[in-house]
PDB file of N, CA and C in Angstrom:
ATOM      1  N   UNK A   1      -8.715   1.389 -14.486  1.00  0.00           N
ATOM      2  CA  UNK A   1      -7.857   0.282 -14.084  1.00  0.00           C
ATOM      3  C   UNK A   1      -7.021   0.659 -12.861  1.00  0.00           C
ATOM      4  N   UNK A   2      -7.164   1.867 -12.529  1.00  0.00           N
ATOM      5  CA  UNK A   2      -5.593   2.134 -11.848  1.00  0.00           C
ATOM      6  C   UNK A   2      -6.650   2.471 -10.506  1.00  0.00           C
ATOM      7  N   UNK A   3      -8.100   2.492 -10.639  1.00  0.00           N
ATOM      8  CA  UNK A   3      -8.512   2.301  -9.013  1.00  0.00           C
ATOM      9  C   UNK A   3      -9.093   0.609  -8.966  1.00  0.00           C
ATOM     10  N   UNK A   4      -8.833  -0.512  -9.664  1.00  0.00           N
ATOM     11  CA  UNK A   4      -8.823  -1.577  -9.352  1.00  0.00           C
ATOM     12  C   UNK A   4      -7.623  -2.189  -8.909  1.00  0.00           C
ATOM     13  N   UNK A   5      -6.725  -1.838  -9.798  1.00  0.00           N
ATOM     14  CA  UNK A   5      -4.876  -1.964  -9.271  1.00  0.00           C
ATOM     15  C   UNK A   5      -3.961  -1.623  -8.584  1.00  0.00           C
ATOM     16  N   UNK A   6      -4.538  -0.051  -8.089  1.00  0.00           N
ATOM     17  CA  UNK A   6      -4.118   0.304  -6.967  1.00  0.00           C
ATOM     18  C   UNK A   6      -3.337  -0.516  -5.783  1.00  0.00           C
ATOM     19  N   UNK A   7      -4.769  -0.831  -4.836  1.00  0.00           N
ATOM     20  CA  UNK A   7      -4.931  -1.790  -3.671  1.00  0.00           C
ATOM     21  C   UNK A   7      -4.317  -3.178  -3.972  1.00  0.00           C
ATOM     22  N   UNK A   8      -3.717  -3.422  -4.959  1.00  0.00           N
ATOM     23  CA  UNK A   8      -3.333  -4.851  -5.171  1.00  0.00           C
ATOM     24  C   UNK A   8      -1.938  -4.935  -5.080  1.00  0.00           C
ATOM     25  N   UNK A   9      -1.445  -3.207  -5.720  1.00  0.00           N
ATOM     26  CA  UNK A   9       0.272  -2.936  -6.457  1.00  0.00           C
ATOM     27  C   UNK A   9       0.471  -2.537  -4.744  1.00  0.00           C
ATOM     28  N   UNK A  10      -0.130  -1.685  -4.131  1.00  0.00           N
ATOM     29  CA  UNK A  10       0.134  -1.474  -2.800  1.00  0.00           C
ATOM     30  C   UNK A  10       0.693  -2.294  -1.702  1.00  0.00           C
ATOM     31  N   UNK A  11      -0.933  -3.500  -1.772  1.00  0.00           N
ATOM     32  CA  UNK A  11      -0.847  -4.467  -0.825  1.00  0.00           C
ATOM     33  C   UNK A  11      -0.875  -4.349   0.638  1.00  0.00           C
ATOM     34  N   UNK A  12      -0.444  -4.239   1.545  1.00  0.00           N
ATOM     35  CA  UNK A  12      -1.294  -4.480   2.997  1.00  0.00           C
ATOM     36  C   UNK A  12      -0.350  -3.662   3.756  1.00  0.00           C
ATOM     37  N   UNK A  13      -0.723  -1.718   3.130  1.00  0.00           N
ATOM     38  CA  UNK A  13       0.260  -1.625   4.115  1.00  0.00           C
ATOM     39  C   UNK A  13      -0.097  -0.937   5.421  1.00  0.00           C
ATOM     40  N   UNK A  14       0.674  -0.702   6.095  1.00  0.00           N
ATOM     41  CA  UNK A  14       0.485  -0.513   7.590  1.00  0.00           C
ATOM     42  C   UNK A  14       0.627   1.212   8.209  1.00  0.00           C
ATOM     43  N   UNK A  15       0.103   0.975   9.554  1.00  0.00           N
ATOM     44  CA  UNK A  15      -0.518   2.464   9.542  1.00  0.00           C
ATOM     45  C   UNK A  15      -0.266   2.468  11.133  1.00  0.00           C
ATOM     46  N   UNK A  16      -0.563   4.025  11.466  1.00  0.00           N
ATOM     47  CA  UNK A  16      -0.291   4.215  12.573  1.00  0.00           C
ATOM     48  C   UNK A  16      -1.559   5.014  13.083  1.00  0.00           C
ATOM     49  N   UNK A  17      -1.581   5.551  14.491  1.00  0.00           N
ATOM     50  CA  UNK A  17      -2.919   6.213  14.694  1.00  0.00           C
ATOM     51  C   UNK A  17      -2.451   8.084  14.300  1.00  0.00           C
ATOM     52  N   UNK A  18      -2.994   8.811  14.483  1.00  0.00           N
ATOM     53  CA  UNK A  18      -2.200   9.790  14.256  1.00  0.00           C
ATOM     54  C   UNK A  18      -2.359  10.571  15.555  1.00  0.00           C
ATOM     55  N   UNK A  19      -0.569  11.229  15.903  1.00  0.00           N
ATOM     56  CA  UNK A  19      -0.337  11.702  17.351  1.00  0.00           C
ATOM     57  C   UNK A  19       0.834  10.984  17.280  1.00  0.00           C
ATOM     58  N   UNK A  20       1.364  10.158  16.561  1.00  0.00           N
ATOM     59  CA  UNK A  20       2.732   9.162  17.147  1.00  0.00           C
ATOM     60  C   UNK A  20       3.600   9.845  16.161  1.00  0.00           C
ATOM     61  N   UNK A  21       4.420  10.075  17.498  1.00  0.00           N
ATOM     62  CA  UNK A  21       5.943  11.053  17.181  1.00  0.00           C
ATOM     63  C   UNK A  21       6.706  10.430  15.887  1.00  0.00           C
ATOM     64  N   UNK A  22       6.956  11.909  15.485  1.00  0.00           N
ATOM     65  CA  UNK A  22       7.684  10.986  14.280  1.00  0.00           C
ATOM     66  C   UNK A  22       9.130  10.506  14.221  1.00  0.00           C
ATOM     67  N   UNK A  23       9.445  10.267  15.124  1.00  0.00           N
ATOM     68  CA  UNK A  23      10.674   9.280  15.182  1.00  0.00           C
ATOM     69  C   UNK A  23      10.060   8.045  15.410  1.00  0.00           C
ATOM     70  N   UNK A  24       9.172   7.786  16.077  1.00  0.00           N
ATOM     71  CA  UNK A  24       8.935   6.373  16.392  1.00  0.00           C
ATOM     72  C   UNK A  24       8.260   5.785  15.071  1.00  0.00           C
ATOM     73  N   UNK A  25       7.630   6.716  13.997  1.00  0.00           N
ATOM     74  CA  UNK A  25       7.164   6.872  12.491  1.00  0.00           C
ATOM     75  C   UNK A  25       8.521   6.301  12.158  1.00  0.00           C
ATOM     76  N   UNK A  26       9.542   6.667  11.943  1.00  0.00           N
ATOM     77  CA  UNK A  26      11.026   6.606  11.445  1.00  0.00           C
ATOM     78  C   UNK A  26      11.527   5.160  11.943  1.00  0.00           C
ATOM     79  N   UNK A  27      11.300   4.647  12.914  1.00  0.00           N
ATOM     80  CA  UNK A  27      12.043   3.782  13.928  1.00  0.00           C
ATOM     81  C   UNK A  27      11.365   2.226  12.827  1.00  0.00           C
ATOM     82  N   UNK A  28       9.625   2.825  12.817  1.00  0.00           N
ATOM     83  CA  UNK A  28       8.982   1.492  12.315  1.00  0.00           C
ATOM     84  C   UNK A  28       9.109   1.544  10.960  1.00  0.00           C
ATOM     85  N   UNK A  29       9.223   2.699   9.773  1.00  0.00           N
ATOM     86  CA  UNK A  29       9.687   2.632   8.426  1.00  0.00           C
ATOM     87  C   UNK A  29      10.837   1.928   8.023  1.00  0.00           C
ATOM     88  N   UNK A  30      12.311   2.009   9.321  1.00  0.00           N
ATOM     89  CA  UNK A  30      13.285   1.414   9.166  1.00  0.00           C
ATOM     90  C   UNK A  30      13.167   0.150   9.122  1.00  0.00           C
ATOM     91  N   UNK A  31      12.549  -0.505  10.250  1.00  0.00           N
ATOM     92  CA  UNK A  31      12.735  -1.934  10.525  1.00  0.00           C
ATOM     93  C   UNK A  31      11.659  -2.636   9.952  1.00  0.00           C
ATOM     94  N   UNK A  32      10.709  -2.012   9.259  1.00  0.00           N
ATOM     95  CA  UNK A  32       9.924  -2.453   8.147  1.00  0.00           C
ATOM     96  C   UNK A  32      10.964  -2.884   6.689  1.00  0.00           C
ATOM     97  N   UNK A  33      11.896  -1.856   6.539  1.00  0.00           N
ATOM     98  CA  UNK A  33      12.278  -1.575   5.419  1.00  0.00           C
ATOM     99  C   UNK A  33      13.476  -2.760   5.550  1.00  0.00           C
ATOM    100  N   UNK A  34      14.109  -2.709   6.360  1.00  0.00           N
ATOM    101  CA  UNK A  34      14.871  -4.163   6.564  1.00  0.00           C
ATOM    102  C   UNK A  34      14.696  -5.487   6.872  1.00  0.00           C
ATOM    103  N   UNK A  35      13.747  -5.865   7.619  1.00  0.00           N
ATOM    104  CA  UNK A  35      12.926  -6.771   7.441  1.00  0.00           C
ATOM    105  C   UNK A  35      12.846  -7.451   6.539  1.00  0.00           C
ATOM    106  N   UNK A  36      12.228  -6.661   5.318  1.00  0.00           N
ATOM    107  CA  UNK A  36      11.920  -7.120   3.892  1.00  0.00           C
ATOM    108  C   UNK A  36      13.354  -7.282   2.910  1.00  0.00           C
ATOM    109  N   UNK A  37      14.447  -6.702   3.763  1.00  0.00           N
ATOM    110  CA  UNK A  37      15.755  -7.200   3.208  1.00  0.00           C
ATOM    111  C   UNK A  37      16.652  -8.235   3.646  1.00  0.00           C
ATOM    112  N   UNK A  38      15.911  -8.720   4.794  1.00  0.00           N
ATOM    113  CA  UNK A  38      16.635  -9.436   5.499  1.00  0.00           C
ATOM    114  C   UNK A  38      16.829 -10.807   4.408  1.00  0.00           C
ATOM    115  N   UNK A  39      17.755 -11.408   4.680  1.00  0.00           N
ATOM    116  CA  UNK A  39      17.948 -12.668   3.683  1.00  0.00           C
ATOM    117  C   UNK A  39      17.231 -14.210   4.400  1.00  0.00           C
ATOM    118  N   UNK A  40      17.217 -14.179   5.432  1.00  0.00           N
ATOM    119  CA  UNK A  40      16.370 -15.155   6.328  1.00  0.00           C
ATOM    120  C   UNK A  40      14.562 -14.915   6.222  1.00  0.00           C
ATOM    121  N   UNK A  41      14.185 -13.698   6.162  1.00  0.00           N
ATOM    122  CA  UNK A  41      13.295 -13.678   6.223  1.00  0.00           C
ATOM    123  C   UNK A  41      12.906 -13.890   4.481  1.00  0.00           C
ATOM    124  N   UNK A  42      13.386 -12.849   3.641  1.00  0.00           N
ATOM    125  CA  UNK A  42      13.150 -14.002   2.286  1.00  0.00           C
ATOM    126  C   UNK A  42      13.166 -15.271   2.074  1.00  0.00           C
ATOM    127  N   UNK A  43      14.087 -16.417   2.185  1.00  0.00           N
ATOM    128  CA  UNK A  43      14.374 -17.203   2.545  1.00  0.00           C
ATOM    129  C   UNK A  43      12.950 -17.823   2.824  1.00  0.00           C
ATOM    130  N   UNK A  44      12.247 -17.340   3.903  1.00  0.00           N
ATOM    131  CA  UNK A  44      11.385 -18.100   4.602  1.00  0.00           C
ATOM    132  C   UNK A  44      10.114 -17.689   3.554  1.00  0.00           C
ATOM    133  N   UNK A  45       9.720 -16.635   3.087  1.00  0.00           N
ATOM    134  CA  UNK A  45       8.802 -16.151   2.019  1.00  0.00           C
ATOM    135  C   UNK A  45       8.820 -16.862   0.824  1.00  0.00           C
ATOM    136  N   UNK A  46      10.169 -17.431   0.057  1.00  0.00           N
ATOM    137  CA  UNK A  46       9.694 -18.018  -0.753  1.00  0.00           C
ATOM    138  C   UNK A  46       9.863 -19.426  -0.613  1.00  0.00           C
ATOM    139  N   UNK A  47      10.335 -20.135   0.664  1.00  0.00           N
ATOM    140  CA  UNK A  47       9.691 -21.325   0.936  1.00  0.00           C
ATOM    141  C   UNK A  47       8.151 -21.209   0.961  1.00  0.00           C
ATOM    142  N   UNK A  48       7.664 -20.596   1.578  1.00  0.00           N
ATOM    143  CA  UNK A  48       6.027 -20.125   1.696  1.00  0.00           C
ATOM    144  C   UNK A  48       5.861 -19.692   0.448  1.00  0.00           C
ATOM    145  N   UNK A  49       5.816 -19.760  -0.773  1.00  0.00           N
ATOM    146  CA  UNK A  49       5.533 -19.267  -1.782  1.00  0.00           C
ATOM    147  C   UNK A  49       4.645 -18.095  -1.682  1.00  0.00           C
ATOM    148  N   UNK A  50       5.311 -16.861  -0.769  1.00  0.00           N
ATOM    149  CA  UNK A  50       4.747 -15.961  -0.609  1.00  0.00           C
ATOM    150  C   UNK A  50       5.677 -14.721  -1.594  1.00  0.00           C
ATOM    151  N   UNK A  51       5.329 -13.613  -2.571  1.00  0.00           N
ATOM    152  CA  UNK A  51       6.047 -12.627  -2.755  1.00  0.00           C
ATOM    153  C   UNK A  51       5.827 -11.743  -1.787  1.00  0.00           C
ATOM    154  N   UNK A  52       7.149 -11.029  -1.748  1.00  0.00           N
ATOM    155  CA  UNK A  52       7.383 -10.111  -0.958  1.00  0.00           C
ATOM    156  C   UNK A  52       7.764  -9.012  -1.625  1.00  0.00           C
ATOM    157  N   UNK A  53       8.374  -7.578  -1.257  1.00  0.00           N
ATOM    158  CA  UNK A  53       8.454  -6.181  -1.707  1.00  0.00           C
ATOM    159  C   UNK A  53       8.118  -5.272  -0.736  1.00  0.00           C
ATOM    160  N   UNK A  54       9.294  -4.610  -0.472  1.00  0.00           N
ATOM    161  CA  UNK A  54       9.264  -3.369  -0.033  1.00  0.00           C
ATOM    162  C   UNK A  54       8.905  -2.063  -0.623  1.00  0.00           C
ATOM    163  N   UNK A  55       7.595  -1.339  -0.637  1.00  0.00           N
ATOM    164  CA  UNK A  55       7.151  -0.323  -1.411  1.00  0.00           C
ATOM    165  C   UNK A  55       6.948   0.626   0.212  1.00  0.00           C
ATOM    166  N   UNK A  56       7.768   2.233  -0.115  1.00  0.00           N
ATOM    167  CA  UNK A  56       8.091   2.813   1.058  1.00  0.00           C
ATOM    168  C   UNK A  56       7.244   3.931   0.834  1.00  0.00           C
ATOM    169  N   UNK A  57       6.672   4.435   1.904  1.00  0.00           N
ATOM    170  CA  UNK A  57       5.680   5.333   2.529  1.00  0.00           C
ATOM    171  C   UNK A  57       5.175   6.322   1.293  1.00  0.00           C
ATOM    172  N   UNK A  58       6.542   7.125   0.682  1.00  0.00           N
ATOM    173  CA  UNK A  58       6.042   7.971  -0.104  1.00  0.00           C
ATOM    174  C   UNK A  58       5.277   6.921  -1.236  1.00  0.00           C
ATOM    175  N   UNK A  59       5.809   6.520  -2.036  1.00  0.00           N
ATOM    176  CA  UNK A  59       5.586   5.899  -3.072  1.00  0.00           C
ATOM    177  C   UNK A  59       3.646   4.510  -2.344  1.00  0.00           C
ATOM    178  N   UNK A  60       3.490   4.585  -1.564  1.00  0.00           N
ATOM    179  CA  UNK A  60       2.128   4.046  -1.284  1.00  0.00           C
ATOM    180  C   UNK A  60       1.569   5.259  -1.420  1.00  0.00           C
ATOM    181  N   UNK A  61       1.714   6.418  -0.393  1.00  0.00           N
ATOM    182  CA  UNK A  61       0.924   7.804  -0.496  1.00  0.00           C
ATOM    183  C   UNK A  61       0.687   8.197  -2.206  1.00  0.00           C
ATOM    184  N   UNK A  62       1.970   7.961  -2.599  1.00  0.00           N
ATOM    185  CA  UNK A  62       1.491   8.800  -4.581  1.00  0.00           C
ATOM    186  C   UNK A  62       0.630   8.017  -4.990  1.00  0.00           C
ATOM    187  N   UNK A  63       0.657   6.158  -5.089  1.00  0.00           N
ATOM    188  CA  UNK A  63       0.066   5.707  -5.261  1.00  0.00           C
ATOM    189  C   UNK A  63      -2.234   5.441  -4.983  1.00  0.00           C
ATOM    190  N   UNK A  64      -2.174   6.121  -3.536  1.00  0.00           N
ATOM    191  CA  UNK A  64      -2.914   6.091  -3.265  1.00  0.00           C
ATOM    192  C   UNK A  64      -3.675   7.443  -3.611  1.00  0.00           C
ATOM    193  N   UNK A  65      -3.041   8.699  -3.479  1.00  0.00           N
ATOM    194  CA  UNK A  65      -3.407   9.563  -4.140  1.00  0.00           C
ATOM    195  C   UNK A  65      -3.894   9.874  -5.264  1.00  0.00           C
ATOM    196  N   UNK A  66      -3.227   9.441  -6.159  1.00  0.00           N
ATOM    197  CA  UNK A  66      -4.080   8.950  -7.492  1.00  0.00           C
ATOM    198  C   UNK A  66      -4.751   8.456  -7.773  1.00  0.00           C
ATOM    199  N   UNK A  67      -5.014   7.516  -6.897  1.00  0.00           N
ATOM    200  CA  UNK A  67      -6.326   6.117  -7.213  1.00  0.00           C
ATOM    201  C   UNK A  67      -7.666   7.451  -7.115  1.00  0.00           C
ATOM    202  N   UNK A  68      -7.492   7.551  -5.753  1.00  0.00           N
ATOM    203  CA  UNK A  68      -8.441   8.471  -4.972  1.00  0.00           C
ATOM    204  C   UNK A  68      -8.872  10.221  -5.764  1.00  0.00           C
ATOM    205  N   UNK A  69      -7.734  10.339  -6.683  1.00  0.00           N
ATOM    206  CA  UNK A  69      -8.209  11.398  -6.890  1.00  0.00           C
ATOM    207  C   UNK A  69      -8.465  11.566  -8.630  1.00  0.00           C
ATOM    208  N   UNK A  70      -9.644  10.201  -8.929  1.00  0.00           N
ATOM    209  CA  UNK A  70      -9.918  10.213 -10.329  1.00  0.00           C
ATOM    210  C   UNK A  70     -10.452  11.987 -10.777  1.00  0.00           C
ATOM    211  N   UNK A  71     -10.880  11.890 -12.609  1.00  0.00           N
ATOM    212  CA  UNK A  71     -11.522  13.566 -13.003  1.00  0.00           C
ATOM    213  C   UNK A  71     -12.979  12.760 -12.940  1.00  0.00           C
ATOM    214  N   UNK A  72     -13.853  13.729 -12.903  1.00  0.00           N
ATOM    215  CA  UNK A  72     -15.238  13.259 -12.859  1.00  0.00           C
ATOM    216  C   UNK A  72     -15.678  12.103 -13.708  1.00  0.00           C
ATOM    217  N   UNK A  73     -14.915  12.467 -15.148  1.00  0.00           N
ATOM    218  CA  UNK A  73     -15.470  11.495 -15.621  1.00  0.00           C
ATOM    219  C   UNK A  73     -15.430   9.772 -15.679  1.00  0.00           C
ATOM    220  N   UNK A  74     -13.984   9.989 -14.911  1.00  0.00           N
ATOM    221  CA  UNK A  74     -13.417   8.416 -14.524  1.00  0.00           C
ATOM    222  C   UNK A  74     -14.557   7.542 -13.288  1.00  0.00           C
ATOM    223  N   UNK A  75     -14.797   8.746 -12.502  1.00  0.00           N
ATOM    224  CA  UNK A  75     -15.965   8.469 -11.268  1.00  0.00           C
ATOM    225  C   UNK A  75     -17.394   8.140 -12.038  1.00  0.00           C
ATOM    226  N   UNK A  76     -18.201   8.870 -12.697  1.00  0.00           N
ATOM    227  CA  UNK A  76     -18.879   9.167 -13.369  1.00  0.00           C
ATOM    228  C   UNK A  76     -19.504   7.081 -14.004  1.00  0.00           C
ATOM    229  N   UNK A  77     -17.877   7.057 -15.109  1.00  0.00           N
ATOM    230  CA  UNK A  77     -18.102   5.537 -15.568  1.00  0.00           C
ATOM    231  C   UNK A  77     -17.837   4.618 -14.797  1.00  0.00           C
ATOM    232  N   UNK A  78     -17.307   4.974 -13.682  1.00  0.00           N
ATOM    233  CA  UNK A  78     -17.672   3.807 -12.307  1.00  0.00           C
ATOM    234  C   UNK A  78     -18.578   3.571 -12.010  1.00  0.00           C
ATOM    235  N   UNK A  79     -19.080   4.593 -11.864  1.00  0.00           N
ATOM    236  CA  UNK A  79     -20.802   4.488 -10.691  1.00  0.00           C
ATOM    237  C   UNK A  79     -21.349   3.489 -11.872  1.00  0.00           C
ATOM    238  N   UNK A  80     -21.071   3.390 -12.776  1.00  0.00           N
ATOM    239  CA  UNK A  80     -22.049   2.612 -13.658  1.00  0.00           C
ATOM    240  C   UNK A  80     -21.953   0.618 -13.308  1.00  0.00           C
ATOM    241  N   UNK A  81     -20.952   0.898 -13.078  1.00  0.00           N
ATOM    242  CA  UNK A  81     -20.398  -0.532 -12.361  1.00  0.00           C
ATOM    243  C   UNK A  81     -20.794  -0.801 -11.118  1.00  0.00           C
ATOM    244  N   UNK A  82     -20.515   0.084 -10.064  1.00  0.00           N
ATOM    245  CA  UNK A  82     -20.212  -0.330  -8.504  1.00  0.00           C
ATOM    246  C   UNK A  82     -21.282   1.024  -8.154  1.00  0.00           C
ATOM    247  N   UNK A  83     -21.930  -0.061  -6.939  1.00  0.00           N
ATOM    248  CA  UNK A  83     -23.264   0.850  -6.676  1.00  0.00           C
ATOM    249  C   UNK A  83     -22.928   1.006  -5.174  1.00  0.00           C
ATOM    250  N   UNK A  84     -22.031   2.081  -4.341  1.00  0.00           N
ATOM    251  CA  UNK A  84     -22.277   2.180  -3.352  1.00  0.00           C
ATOM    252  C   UNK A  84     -23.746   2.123  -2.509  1.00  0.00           C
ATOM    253  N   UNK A  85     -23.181   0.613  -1.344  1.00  0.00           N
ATOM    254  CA  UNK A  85     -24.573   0.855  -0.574  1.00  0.00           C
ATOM    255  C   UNK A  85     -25.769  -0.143  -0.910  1.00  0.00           C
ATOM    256  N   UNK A  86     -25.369  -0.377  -2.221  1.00  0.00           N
ATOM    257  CA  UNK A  86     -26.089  -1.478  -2.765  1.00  0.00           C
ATOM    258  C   UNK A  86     -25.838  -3.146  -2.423  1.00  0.00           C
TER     259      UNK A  86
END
């Protein structure tokens, strides 16, 4: 369940190329992170009956880490489902 739920609890997050200084890393975590606090911009999200949530860098990385790093046997009863390639 937790590599189908993953990508969903995550949601669309955003990335950089790698080489970009990490202040300018810092600059876009911030104004990401406020953004999503702003009260206007909520405001406008749930007129749009859109949810919103701020989930911050580390906490996507743990998240994603785990998905990615099932024990064999979790992989194993996948393949039985999902046929890469197929």
């Amino acid at each position: 369940m937790m590599i189908r739920g993953t990508p969903l609890a995550i949601g669309r997050p955003y990335g950089v190329r790698p080489g970009v200084p990490p202040e300018r890393i810092a600059i876009l975590r911030d104004s990401l992170a406020k953004l999503v606090a702003d009260p206007k911009f909520l405001a406008d999200m749930t007129a749009s009956q859109i949810d919103t949530y701020y989930i911050g860098a580390d906490e996507v990385t743990q998240r994603f880490n785990a998905m990615i790093n099932q024990s064999p046997d979790v992989v194993d009863a996948l393949n039985k489902y999902i046929k890469i390639g197929e």
